[in-house]
N, C-alpha and C. Protein backbone atom coordinates (compact mmCIF):
# COMPACT_ATOMS: atom_id res chain seq x y z
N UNK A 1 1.89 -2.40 8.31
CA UNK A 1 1.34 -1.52 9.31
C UNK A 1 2.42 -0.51 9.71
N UNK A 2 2.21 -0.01 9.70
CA UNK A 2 2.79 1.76 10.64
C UNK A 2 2.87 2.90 9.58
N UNK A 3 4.07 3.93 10.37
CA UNK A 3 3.92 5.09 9.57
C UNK A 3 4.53 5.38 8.38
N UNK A 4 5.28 4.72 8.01
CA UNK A 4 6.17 4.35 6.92
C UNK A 4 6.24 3.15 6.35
N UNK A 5 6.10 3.48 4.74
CA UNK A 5 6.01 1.90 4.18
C UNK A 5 7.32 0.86 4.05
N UNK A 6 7.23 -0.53 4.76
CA UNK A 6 8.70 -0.98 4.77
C UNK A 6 7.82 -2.21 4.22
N UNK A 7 8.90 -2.48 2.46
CA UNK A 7 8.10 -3.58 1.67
C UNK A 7 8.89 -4.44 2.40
N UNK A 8 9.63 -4.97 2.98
CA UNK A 8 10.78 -5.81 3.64
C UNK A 8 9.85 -7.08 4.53
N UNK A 9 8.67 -5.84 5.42
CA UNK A 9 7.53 -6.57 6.07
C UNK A 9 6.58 -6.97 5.04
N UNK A 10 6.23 -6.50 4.06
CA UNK A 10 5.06 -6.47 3.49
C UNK A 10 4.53 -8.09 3.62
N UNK A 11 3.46 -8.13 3.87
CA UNK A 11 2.88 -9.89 3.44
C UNK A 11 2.12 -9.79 2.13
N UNK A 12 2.62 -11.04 1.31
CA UNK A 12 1.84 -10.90 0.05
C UNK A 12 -0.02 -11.64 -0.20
N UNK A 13 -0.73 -11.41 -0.65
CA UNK A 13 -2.21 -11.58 -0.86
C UNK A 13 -2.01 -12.37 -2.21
N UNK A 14 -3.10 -13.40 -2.33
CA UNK A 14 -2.99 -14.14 -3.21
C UNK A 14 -4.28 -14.14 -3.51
N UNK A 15 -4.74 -14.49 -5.01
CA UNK A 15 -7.15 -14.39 -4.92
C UNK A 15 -7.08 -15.08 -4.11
N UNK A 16 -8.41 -14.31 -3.38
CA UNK A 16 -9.13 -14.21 -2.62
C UNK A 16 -8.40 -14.23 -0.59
N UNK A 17 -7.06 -14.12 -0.81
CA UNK A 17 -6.45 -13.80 0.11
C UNK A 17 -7.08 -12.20 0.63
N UNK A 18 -6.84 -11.99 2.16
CA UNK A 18 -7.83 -10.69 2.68
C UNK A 18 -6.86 -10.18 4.35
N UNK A 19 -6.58 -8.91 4.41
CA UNK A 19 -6.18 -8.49 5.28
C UNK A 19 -7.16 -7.90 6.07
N UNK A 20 -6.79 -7.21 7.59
CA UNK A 20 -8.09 -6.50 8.75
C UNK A 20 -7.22 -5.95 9.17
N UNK A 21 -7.36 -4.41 9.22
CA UNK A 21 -6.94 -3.48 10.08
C UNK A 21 -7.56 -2.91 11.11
N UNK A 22 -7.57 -2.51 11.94
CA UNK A 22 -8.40 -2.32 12.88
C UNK A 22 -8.80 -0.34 12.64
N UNK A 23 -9.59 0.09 12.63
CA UNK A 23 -9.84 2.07 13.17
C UNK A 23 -8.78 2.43 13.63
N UNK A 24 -8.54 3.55 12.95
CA UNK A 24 -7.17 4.52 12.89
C UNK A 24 -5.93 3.70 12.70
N UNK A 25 -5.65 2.58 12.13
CA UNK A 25 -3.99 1.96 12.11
C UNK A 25 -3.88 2.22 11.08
N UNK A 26 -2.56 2.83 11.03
CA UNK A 26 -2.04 3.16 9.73
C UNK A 26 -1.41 1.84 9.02
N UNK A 27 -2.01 1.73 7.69
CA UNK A 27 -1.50 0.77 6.93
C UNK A 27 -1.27 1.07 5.07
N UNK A 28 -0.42 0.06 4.69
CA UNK A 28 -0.11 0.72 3.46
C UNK A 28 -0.52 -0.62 2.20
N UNK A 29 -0.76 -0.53 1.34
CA UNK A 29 -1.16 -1.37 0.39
C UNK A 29 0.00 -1.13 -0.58
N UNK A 30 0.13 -2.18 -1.67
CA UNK A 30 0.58 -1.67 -2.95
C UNK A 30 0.76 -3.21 -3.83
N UNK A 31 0.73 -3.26 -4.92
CA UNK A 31 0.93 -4.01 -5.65
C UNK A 31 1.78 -4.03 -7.34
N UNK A 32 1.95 -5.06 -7.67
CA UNK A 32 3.31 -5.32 -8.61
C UNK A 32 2.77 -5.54 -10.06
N UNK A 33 1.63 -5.34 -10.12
CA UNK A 33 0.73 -5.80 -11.25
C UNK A 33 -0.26 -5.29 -11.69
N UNK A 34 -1.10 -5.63 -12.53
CA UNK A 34 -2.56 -5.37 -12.24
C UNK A 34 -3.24 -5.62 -11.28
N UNK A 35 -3.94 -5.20 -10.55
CA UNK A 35 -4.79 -5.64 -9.52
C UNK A 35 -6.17 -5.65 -9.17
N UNK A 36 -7.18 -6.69 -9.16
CA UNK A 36 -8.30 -5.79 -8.93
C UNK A 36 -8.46 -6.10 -7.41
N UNK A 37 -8.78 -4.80 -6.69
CA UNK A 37 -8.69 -4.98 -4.88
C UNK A 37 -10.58 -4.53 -4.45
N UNK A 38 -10.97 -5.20 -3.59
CA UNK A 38 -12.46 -5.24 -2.96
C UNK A 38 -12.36 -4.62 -1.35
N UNK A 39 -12.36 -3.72 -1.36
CA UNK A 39 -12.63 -2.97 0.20
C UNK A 39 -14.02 -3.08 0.83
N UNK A 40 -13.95 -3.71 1.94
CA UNK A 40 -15.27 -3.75 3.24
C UNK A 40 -14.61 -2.73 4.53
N UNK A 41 -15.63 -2.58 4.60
CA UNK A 41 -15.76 -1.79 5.96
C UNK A 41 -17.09 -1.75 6.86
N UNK A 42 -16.85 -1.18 8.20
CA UNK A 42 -18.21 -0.91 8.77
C UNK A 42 -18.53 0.66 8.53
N UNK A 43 -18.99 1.01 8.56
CA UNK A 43 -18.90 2.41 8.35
C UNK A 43 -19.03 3.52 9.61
N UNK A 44 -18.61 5.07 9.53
CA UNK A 44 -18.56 5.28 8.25
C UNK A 44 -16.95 5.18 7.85
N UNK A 45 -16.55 5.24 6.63
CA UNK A 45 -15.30 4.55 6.07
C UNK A 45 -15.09 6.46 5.09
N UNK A 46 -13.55 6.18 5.59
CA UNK A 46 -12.47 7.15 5.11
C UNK A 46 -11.02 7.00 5.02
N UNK A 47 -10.29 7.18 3.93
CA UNK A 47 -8.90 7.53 3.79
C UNK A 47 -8.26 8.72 4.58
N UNK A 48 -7.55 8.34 5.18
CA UNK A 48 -6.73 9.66 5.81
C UNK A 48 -4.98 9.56 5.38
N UNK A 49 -4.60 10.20 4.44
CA UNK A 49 -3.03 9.91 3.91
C UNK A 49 -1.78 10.43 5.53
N UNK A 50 -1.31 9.14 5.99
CA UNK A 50 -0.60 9.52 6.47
C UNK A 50 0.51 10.74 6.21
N UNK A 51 0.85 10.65 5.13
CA UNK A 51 1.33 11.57 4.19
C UNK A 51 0.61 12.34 3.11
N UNK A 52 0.12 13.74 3.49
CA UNK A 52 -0.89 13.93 2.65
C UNK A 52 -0.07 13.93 1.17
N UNK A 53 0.46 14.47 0.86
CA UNK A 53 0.95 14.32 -0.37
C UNK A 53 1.47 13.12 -1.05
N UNK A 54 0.54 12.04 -0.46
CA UNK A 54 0.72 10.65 -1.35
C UNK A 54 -0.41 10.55 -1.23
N UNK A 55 -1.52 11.38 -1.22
CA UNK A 55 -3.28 11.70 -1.61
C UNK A 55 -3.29 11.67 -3.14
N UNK A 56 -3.60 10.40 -4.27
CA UNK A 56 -3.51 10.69 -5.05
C UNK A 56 -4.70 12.15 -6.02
N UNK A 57 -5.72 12.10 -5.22
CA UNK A 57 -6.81 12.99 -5.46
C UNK A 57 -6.68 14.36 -5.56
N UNK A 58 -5.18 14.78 -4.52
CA UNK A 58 -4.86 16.06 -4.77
C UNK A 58 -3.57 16.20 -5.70
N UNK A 59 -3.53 15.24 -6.68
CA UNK A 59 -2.90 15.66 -7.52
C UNK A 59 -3.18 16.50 -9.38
């Protein structure tokens, strides 16, 4: 969680392991492998890049 990614905190997810962020908290994902990841939400649901230029879409 926050505005900058610090892997130091990161907690690791294991199958079927699952994180909850709450509306507007900035949070960061990433993984070391292949991954396949399942997103829920309530809607309506959007990405907002804390950093826009780590938007991979506008690349």
């Amino acid at each position: 969680m926050g505005d900058k990614l610090d892997e130091a905190k990161g907690v690791e997810l294991t199958a079927g392991g699952f994180g909850v962020a709450p509306a507007a908290m900035n949070h960061f994902a990433w993984t070391t492998s292949d991954t396949i990841i399942q997103v829920h939400g309530e809607g309506p649901f959007k990405i907002t890049y804390v950093n826009p230029a780590d938007d991979p879409s506008k690349k």
